[in-house]
N, C-alpha and C. Protein backbone atom coordinates (compact mmCIF):
# COMPACT_ATOMS: atom_id res chain seq x y z
N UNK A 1 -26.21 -0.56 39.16
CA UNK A 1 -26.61 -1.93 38.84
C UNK A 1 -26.22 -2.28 37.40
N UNK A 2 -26.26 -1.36 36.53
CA UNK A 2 -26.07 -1.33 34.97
C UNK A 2 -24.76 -1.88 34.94
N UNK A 3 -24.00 -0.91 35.11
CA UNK A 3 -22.29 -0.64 35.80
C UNK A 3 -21.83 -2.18 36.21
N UNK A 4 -22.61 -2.82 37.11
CA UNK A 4 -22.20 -4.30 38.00
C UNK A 4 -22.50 -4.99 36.80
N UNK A 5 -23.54 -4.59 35.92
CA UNK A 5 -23.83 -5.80 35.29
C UNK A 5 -22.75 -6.08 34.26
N UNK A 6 -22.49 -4.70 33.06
CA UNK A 6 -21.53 -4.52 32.38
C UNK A 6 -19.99 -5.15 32.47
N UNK A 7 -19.96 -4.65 34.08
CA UNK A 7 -18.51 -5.42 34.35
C UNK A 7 -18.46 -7.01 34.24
N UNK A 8 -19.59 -7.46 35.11
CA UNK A 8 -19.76 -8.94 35.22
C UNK A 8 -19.64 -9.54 33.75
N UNK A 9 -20.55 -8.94 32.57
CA UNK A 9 -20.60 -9.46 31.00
C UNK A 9 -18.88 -9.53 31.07
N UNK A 10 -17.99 -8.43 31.11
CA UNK A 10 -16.89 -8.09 30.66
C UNK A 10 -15.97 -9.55 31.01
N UNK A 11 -16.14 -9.87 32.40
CA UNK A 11 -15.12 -10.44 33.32
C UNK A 11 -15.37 -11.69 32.34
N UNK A 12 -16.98 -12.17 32.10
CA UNK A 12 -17.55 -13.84 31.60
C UNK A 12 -16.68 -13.62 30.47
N UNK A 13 -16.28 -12.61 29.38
CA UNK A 13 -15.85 -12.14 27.94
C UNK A 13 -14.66 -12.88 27.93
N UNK A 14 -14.12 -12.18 29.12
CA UNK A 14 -12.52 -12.23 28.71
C UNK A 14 -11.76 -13.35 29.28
N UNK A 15 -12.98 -14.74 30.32
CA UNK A 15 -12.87 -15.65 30.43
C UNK A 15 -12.64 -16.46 29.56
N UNK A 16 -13.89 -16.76 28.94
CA UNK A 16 -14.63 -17.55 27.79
C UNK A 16 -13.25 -17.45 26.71
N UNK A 17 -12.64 -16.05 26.43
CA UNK A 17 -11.84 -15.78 25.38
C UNK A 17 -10.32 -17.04 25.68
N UNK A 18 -10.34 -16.66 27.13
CA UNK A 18 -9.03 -17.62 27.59
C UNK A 18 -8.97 -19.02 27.08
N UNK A 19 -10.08 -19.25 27.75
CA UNK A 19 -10.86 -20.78 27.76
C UNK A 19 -10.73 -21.72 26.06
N UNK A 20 -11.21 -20.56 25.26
CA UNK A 20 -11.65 -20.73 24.11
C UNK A 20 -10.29 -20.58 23.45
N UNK A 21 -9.57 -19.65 23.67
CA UNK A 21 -8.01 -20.25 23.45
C UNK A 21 -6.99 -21.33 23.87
N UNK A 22 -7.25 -22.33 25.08
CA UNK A 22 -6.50 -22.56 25.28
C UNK A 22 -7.18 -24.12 24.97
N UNK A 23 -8.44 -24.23 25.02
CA UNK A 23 -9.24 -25.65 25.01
C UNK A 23 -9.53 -25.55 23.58
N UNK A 24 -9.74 -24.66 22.75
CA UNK A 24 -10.98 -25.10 21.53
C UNK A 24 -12.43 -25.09 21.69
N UNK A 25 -13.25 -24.17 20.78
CA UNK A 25 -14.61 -24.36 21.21
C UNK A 25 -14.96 -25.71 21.21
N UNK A 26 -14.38 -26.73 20.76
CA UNK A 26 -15.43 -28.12 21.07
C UNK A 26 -15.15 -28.51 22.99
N UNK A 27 -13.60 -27.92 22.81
CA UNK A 27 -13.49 -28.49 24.40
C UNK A 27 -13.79 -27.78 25.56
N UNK A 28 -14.13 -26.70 25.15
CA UNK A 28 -14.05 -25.47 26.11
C UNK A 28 -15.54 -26.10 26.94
N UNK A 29 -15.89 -26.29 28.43
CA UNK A 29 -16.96 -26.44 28.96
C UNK A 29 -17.63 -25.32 29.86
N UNK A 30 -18.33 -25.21 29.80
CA UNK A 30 -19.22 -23.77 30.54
C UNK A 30 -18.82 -23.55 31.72
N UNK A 31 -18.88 -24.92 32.81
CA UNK A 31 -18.28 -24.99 33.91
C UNK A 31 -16.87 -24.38 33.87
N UNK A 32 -15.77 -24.35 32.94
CA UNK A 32 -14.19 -24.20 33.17
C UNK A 32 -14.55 -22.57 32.95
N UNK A 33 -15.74 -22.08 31.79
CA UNK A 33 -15.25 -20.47 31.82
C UNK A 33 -15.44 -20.20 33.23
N UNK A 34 -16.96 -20.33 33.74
CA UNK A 34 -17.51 -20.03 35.32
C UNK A 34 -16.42 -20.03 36.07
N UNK A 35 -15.60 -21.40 36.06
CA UNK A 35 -14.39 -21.14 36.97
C UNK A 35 -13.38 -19.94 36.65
N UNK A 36 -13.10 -20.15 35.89
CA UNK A 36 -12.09 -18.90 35.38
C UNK A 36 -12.63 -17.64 35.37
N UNK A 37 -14.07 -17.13 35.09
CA UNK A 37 -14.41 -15.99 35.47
C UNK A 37 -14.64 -15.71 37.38
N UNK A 38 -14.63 -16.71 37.72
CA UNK A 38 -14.86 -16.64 39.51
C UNK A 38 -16.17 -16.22 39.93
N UNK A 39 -17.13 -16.71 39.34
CA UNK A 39 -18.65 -16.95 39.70
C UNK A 39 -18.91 -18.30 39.11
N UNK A 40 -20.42 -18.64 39.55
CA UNK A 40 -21.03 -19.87 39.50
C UNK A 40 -21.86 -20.00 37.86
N UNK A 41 -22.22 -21.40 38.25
CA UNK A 41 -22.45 -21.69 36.49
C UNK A 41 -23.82 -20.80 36.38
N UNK A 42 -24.57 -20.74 37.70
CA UNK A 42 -26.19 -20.26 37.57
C UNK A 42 -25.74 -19.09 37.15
N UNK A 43 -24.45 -17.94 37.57
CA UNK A 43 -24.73 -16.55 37.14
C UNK A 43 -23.89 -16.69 35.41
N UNK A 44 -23.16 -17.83 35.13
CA UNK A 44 -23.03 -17.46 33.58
C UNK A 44 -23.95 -17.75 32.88
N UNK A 45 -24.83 -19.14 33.48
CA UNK A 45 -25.76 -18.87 32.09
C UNK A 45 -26.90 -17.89 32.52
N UNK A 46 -26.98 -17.04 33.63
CA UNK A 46 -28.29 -16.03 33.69
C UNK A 46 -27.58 -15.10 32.05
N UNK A 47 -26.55 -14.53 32.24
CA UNK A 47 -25.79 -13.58 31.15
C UNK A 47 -25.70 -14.52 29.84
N UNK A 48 -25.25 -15.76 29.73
CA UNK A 48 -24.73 -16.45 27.98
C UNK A 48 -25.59 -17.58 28.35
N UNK A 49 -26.59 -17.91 27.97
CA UNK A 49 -27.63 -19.14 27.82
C UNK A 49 -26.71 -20.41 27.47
N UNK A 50 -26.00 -20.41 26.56
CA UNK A 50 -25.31 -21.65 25.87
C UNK A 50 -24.10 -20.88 25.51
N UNK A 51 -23.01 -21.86 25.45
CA UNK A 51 -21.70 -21.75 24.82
C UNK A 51 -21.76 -21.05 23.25
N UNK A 52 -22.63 -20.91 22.81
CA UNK A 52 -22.84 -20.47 21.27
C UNK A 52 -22.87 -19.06 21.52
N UNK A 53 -23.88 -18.91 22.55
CA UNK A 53 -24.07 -17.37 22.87
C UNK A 53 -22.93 -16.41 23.26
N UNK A 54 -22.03 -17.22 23.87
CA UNK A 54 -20.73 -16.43 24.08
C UNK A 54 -19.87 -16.87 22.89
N UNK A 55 -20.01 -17.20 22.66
CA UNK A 55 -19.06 -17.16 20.93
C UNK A 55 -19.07 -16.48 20.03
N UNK A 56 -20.87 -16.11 19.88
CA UNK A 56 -21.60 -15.12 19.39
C UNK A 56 -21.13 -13.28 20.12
N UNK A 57 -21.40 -13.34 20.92
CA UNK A 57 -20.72 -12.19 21.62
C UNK A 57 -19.27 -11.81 21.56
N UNK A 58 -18.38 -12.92 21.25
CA UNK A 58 -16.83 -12.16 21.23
C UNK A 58 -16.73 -12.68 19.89
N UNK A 59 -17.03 -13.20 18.82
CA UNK A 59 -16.75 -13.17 17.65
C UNK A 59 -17.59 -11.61 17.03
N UNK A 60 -18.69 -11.33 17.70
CA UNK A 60 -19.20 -10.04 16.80
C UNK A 60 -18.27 -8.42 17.78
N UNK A 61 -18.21 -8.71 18.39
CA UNK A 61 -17.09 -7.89 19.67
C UNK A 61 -15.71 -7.32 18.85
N UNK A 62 -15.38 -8.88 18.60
CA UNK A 62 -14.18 -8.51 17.42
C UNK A 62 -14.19 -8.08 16.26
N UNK A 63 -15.10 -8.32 15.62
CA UNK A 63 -15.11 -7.82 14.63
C UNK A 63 -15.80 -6.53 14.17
N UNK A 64 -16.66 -6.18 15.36
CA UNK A 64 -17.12 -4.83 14.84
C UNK A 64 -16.20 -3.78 15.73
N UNK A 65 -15.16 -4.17 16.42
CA UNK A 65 -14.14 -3.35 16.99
C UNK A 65 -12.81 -3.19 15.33
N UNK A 66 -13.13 -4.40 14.73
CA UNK A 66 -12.01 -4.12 13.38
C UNK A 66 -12.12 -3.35 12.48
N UNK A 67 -13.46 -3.81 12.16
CA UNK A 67 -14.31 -3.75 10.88
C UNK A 67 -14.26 -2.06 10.33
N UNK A 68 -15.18 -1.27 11.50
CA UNK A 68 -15.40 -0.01 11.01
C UNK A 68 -13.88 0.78 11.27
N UNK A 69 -12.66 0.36 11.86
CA UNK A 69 -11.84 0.77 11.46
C UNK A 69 -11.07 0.88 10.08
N UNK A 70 -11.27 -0.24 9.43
CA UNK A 70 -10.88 -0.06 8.08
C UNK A 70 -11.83 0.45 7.29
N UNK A 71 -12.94 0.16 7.04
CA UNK A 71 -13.65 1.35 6.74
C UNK A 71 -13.45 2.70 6.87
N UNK A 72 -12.93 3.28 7.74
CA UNK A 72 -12.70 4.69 8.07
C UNK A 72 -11.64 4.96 6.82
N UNK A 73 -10.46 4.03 7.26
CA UNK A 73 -9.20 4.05 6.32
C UNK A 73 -9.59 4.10 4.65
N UNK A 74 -10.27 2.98 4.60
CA UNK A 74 -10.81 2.86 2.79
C UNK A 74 -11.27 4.20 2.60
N UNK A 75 -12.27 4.87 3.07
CA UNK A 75 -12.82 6.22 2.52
C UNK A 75 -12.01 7.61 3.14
N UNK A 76 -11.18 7.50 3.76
CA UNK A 76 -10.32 8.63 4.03
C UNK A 76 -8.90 9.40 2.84
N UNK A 77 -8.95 10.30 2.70
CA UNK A 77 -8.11 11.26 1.79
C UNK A 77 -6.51 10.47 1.25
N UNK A 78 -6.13 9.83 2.71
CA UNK A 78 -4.66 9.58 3.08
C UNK A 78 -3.76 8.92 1.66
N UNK A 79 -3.03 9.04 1.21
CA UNK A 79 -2.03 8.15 0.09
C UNK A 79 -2.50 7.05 -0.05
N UNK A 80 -2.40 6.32 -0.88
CA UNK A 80 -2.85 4.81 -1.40
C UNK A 80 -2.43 3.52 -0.43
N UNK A 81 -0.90 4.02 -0.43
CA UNK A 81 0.32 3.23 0.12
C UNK A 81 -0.02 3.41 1.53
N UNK A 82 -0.39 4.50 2.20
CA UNK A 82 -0.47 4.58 3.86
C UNK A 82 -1.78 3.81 3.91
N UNK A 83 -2.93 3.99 2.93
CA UNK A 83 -3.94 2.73 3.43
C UNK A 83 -4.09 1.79 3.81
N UNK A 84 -2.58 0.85 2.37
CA UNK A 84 -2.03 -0.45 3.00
C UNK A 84 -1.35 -0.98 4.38
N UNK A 85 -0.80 0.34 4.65
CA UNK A 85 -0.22 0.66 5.60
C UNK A 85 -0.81 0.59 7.14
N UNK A 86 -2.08 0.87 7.12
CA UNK A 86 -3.00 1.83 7.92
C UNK A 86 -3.77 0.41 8.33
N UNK A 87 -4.16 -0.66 7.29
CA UNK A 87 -4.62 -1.65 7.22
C UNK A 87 -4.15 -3.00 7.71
N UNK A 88 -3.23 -3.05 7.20
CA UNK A 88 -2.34 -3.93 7.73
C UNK A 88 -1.89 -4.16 9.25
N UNK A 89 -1.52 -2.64 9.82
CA UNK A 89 -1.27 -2.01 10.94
C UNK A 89 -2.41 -3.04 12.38
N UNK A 90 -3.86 -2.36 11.42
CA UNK A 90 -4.68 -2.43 12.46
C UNK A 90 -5.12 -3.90 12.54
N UNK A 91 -5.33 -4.54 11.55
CA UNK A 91 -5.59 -6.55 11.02
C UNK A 91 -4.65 -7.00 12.20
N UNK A 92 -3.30 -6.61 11.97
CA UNK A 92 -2.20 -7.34 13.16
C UNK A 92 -2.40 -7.20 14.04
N UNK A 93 -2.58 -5.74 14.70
CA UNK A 93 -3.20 -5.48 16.19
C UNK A 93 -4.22 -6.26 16.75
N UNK A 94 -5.51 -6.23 15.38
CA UNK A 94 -6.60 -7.14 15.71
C UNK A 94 -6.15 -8.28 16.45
N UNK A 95 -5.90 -8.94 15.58
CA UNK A 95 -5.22 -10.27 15.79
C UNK A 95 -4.40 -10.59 17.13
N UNK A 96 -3.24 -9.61 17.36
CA UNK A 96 -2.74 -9.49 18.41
C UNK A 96 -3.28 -9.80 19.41
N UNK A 97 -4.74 -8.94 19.80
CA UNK A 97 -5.45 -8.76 20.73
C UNK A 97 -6.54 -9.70 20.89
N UNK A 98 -6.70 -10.69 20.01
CA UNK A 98 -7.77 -11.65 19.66
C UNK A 98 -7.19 -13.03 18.90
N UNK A 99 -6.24 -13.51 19.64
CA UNK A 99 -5.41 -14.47 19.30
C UNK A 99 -6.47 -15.99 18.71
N UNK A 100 -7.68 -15.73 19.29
CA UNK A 100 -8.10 -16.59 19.41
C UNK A 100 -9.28 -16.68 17.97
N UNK A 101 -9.10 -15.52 17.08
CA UNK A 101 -9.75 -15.33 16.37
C UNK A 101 -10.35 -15.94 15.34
N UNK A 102 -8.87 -16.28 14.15
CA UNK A 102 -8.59 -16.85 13.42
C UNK A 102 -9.35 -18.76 13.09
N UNK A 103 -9.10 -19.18 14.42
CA UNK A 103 -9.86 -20.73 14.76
C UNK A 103 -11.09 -20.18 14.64
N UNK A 104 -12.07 -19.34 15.19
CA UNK A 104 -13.27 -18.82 15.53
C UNK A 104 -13.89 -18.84 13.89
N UNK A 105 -13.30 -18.12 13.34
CA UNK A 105 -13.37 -17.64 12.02
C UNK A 105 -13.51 -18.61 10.86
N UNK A 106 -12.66 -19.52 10.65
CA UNK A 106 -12.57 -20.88 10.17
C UNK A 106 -13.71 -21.54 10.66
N UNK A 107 -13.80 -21.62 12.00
CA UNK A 107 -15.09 -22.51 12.14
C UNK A 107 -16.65 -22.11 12.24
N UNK A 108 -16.43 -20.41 12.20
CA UNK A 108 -17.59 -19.69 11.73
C UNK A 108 -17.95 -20.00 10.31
N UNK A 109 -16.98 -19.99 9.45
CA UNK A 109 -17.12 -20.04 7.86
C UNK A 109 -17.99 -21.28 7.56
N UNK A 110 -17.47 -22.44 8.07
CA UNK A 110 -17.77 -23.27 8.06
C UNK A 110 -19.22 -23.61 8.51
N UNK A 111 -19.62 -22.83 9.53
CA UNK A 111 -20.63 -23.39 10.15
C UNK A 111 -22.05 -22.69 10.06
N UNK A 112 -21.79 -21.10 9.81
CA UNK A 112 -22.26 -19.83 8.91
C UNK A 112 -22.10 -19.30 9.01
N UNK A 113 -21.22 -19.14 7.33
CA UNK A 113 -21.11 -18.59 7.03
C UNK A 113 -21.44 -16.81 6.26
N UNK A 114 -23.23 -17.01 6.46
CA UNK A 114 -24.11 -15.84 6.76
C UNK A 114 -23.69 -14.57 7.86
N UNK A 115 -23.49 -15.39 8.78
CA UNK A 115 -23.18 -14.70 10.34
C UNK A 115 -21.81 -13.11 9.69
N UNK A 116 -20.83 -13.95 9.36
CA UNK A 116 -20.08 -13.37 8.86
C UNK A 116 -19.93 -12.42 7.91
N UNK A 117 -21.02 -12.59 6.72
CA UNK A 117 -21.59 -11.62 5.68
C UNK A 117 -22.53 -10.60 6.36
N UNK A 118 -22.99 -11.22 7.10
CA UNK A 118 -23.94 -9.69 8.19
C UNK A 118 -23.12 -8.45 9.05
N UNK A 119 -22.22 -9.41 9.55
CA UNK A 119 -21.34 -8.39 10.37
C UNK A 119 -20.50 -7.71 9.69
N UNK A 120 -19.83 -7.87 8.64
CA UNK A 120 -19.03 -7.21 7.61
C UNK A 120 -19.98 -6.28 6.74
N UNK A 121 -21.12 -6.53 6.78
CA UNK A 121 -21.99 -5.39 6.02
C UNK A 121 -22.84 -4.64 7.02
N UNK A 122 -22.64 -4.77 8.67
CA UNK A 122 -23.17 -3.59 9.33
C UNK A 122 -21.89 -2.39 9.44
N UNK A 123 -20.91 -3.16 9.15
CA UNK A 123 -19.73 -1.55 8.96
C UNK A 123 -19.82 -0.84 8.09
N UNK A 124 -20.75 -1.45 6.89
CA UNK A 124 -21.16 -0.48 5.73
C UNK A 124 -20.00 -0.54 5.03
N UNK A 125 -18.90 -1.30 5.07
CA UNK A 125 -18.24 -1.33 3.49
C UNK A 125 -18.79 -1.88 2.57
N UNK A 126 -18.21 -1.10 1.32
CA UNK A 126 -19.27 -1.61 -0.02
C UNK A 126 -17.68 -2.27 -0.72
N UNK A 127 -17.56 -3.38 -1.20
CA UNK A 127 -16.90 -4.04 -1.50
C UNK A 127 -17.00 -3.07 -2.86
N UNK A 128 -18.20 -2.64 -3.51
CA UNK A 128 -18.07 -2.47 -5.13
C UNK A 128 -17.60 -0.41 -5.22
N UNK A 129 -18.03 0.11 -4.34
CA UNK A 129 -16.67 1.53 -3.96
C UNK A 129 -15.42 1.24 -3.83
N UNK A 130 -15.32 0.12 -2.84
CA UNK A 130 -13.56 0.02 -2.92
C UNK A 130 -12.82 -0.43 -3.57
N UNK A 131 -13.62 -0.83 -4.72
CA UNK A 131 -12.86 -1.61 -5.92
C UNK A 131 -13.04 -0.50 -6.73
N UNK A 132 -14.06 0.59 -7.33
CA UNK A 132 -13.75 1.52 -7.46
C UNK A 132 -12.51 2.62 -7.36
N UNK A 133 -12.08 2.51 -6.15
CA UNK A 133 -11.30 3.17 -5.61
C UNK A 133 -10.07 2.89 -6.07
N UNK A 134 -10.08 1.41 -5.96
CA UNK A 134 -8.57 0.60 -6.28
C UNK A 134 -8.25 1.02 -8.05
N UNK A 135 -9.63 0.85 -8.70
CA UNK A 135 -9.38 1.16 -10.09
C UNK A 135 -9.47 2.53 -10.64
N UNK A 136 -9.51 3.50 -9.38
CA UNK A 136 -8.75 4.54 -10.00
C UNK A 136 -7.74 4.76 -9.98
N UNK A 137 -6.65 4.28 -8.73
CA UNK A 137 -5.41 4.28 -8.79
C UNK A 137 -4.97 3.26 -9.79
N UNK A 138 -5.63 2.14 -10.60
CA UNK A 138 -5.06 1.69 -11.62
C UNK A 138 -5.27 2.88 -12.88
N UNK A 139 -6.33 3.29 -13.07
CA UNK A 139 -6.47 4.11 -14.52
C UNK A 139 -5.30 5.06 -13.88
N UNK A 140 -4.98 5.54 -12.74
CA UNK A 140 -4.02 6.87 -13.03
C UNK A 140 -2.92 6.14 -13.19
N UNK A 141 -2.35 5.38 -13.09
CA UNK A 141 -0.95 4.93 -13.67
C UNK A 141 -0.51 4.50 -12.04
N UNK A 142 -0.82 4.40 -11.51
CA UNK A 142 -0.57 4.38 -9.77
C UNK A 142 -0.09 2.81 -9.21
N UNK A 143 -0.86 2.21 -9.54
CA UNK A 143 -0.56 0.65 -9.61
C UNK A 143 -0.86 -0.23 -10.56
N UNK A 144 -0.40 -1.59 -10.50
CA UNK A 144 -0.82 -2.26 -11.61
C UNK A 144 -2.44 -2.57 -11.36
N UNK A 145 -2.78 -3.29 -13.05
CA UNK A 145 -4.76 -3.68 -12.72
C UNK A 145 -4.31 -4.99 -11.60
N UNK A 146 -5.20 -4.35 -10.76
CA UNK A 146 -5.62 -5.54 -9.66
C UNK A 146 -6.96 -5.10 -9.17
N UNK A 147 -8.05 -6.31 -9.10
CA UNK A 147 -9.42 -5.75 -8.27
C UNK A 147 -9.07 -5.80 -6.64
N UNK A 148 -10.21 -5.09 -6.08
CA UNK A 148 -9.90 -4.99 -4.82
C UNK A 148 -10.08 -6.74 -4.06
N UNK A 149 -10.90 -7.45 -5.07
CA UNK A 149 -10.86 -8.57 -4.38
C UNK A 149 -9.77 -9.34 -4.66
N UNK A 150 -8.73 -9.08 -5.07
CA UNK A 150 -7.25 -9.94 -5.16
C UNK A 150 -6.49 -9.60 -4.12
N UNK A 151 -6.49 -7.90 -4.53
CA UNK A 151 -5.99 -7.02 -3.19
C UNK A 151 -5.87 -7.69 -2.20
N UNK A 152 -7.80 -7.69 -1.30
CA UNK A 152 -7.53 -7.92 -0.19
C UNK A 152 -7.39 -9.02 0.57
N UNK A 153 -7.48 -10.04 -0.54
CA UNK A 153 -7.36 -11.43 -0.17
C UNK A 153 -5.85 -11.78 -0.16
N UNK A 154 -5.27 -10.98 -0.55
CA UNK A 154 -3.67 -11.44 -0.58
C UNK A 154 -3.45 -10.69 0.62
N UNK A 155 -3.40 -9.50 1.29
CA UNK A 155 -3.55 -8.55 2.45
C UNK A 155 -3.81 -9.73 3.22
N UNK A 156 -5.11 -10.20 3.29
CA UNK A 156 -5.44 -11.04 4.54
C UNK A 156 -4.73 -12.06 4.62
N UNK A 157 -4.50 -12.55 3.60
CA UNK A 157 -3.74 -14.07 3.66
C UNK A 157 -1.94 -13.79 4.43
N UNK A 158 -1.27 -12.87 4.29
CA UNK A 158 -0.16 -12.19 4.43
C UNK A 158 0.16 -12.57 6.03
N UNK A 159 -1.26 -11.25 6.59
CA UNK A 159 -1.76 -11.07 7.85
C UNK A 159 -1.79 -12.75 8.35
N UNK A 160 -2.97 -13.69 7.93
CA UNK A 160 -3.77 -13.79 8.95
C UNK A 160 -2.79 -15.33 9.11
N UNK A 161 -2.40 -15.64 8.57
CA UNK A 161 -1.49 -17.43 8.19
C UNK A 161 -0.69 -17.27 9.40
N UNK A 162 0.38 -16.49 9.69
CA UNK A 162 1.18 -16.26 11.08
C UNK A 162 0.45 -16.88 12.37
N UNK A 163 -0.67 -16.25 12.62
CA UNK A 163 -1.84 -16.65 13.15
C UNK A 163 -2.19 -18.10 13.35
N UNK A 164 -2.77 -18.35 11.98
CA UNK A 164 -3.22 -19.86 12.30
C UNK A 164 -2.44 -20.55 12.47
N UNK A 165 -0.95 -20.62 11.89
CA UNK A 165 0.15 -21.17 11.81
C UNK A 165 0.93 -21.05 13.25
N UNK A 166 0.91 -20.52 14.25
CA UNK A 166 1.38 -20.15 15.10
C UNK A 166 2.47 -21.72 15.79
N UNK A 167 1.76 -22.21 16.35
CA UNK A 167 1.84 -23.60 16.64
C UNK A 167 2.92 -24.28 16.10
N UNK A 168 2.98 -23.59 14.55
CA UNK A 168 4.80 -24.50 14.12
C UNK A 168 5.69 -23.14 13.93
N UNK A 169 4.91 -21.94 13.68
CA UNK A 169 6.54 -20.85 13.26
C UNK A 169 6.70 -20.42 14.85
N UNK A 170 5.64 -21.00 15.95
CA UNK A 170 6.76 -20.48 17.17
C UNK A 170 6.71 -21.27 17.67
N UNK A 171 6.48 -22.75 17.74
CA UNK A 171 7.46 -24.11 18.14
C UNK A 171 8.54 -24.33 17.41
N UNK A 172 8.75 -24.36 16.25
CA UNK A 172 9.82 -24.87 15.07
C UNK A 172 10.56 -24.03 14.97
N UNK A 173 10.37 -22.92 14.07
CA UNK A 173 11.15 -21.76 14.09
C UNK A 173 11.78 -20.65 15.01
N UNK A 174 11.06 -21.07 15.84
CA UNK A 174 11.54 -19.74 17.54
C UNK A 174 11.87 -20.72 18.35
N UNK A 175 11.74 -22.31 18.17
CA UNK A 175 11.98 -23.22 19.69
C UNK A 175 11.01 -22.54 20.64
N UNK A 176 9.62 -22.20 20.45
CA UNK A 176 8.43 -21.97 21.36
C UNK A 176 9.45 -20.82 22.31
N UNK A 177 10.13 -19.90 21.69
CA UNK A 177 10.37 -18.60 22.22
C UNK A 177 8.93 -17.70 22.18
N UNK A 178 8.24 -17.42 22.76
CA UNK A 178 7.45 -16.39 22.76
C UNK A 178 7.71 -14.75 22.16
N UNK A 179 8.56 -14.63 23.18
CA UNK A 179 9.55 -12.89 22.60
C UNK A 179 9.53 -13.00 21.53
N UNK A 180 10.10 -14.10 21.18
CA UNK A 180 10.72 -14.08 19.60
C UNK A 180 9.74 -13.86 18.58
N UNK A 181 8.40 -14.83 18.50
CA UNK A 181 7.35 -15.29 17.97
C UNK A 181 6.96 -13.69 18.16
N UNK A 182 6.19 -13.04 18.90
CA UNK A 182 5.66 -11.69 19.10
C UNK A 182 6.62 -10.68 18.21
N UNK A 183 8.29 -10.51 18.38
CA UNK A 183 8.47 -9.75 17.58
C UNK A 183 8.32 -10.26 16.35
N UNK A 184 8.32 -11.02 15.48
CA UNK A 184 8.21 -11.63 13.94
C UNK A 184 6.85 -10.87 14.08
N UNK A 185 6.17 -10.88 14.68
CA UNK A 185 4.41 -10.73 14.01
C UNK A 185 4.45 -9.11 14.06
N UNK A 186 4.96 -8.36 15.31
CA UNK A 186 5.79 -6.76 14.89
C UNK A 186 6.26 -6.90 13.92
N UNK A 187 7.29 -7.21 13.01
CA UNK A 187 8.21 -6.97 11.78
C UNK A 187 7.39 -6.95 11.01
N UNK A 188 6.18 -7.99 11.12
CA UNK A 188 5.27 -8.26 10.05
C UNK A 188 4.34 -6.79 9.36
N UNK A 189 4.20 -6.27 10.14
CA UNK A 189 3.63 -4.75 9.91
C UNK A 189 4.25 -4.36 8.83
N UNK A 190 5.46 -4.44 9.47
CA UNK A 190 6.23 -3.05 7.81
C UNK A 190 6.39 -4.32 6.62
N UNK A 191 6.85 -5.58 7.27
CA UNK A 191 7.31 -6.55 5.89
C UNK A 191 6.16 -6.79 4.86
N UNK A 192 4.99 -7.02 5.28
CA UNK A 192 4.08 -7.68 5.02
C UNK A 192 3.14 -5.94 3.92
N UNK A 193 3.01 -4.93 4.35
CA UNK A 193 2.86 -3.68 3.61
C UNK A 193 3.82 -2.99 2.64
N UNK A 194 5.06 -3.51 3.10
CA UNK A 194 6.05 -3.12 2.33
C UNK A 194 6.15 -4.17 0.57
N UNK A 195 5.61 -5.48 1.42
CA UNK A 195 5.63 -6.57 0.34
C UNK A 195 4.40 -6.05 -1.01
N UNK A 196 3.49 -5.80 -0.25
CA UNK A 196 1.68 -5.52 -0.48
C UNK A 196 2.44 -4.28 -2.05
N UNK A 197 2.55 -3.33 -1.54
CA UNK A 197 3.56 -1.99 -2.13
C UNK A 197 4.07 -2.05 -3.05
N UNK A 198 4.96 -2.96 -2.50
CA UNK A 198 6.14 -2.80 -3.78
C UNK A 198 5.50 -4.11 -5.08
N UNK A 199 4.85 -4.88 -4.56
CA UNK A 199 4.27 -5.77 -5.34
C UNK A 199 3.20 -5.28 -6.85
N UNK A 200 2.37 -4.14 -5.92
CA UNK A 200 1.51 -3.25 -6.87
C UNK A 200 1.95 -2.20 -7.02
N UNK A 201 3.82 -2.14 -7.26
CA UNK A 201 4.26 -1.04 -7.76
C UNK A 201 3.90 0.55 -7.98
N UNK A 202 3.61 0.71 -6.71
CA UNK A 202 3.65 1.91 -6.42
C UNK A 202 4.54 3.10 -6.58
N UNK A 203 4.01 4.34 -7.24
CA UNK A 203 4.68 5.05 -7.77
C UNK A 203 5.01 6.20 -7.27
């Protein structure tokens, strides 16, 4: 019964996610996920009460599937440069896999922005260790002074613009090639870490 239920949450998830990509949360209606998941409206809202509630569920879904991954990376042994590396890597994948994120995110910020400060601090990164961290590879001669909050705001910005931008660099620039659009956001891995790198002159 657990098992039936789990799946059923899963199927409403990865509806709602469609839905919510292809309409916009203002347009997305409860009725269109129900249809698209292939049950009735009574069994989505027994599982998601309101459209908020499933928003709530795949915006914290995503992000605590990201989150404690880079965390792992920040406090692990590995080279400086493979962190960027390591980071970058997994942000794109995110993304990849959660196309729909980015809009979510923007209009989370906007709307609360709390929500977002909670879930980024149940992965337990400490913003003031990893700036630590960053400024020991500045005292050793390793990179230039940069805090970690320049760092990673330039990291994200790198990452996440492709993304929101989608709409004109793969209508305009690809002629709404898809293939095309997907490999650019592949290249982006090495271009976009390689940029990160060589920028904070790594030694």
């Amino acid at each position: 019964m657990v098992e039936q239920e789990l799946s059923t949450e899963k199927v409403i998830l990865e509806a709602a996610k469609k839905v919510f990509l292809d309409k916009g949360f203002d347009g997305a209606r409860m009725q269109q996920i129900a249809d698209e998941a292939g049950i009735n409206k009574a069994l989505l809202h027994y599982y998601f009460r309101s459209k908020d509630k499933l928003f709530d569920a795949i915006f914290e879904g995503a992000f605590m599937q990201f989150l404690p991954n880079i965390s792992q990376v920040m406090v692990s042994d590995i080279p400086f440069a493979e962190k960027i590396r390591a980071i970058v890597g997994h942000y794109i994948d995110m993304l990849l896999e959660n196309p729909y994120l980015p809009v979510f995110v923007i209009r989370e910020l906007q709307r609360t922005p709390e929500k977002i400060i909670a879930l980024i601090k149940k992965t337990g990164i400490n913003p003031e260790s990893a700036n630590q961290m960053v400024q020991k590879e500045v005292a050793d001669g390793k990179i230039i002074p940069i805090s970690f909050t320049h760092l990673i705001v330039n990291l994200i910005g790198l990452c996440i613009f492709p993304f929101i931008g989608r709409p004109i660099i793969e209508g305009f620039m690809f002629n709404s090639d898809k293939d095309a659009y997907h490999k650019f956001i592949m290249e982006r891995k090495t271009l976009v870490a390689d940029f990160i790198i060589n920028a904070l002159q790594i030694k």
